[in-house]
Protein backbone atom coordinates (compact mmCIF):
# COMPACT_ATOMS: atom_id res chain seq x y z
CA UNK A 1 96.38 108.17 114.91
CA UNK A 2 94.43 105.81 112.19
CA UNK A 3 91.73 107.36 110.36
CA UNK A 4 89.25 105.79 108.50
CA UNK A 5 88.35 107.25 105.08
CA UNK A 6 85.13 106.30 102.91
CA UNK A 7 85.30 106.02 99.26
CA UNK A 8 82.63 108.28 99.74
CA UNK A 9 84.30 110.75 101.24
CA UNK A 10 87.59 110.09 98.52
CA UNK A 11 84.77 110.92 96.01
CA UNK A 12 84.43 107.57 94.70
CA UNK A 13 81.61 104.66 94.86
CA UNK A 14 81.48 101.58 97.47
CA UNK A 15 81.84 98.38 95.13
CA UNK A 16 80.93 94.61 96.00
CA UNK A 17 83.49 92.42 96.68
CA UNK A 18 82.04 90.43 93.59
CA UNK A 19 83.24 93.46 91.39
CA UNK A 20 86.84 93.24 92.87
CA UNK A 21 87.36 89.51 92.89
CA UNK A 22 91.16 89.28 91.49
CA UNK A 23 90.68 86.16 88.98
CA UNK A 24 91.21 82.25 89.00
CA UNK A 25 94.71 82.40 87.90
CA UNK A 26 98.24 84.19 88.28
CA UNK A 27 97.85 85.03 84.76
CA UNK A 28 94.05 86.26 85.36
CA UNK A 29 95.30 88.39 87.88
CA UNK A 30 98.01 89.82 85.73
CA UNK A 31 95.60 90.29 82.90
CA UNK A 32 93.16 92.64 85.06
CA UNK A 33 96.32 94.60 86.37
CA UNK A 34 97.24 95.19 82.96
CA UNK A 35 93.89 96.13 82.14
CA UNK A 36 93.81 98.43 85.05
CA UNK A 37 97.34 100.06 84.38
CA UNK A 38 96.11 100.72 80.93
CA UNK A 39 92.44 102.51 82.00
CA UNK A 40 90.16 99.50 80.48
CA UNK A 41 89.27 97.98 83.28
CA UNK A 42 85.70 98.03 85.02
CA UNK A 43 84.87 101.12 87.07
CA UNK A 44 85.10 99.29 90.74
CA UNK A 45 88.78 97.63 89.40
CA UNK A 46 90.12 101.68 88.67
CA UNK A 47 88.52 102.43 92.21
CA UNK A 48 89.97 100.48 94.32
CA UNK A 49 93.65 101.23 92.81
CA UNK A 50 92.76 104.94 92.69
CA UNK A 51 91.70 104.49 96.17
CA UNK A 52 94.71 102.58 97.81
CA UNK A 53 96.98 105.18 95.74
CA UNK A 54 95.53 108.17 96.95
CA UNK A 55 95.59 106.54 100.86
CA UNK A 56 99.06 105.76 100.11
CA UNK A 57 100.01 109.47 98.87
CA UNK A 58 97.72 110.78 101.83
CA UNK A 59 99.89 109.03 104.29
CA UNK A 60 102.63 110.47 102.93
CA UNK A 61 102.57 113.98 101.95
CA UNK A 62 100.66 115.90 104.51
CA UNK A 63 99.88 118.59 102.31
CA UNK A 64 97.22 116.48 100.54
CA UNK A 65 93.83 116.34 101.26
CA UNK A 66 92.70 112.74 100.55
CA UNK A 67 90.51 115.01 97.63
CA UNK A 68 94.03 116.37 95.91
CA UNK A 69 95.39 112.38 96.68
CA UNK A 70 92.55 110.74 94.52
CA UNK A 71 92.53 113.54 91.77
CA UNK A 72 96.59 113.12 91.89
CA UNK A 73 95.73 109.31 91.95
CA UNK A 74 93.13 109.44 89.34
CA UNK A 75 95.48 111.52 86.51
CA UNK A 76 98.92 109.09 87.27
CA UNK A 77 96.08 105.94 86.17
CA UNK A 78 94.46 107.92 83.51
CA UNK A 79 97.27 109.52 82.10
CA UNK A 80 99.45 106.54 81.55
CA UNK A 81 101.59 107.29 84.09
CA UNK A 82 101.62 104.50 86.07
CA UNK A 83 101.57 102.36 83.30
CA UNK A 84 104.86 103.44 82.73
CA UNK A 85 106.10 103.64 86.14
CA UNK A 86 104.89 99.95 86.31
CA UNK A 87 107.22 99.09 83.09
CA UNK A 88 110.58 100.83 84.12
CA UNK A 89 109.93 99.38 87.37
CA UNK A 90 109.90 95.44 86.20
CA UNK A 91 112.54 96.45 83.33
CA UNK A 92 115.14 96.71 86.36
């Protein structure tokens, strides 16, 4: 069955699509993904990741409310985590 989640409901804010737009370049894009992976980005880019994360570990692990899938999200992002998942991951 497909469910539809709000960010409100994930605990997190509705954004423009202004706020998201990805850049003018390749190496735009790769500079907000950077800034993302290393928690400086704006508040809508962190969103939006935390957001697609958390739907992704949702859909996955049925023991997760989508609450526990953002705050797991959230911690991977903030903690560094995923910055360094991200780096093994294009070392291979």
């Amino acid at each position: 069955a497909i469910e539809t989640i709000s960010p409100k409901q994930m605990g997190l804010s509705a954004h423009k699509p202004e706020e998201l737009y990805g850049g003018h370049s390749l190496e735009a894009s790769a500079r907000i993904m950077t800034s993302i992976l290393e928690n400086n980005a704006t508040k809508a880019q962190k969103e939006v990741v935390i957001a697609n994360a958390a739907t992704a570990l949702y859909a996955v692990d049925d023991t997760l409310s989508i609450t526990d899938a953002v705050a797991k999200a959230q911690e991977s992002l903030e903690s560094g985590r995923a910055l360094n998942a991200f780096i093994k991951f294009i070392a291979n």
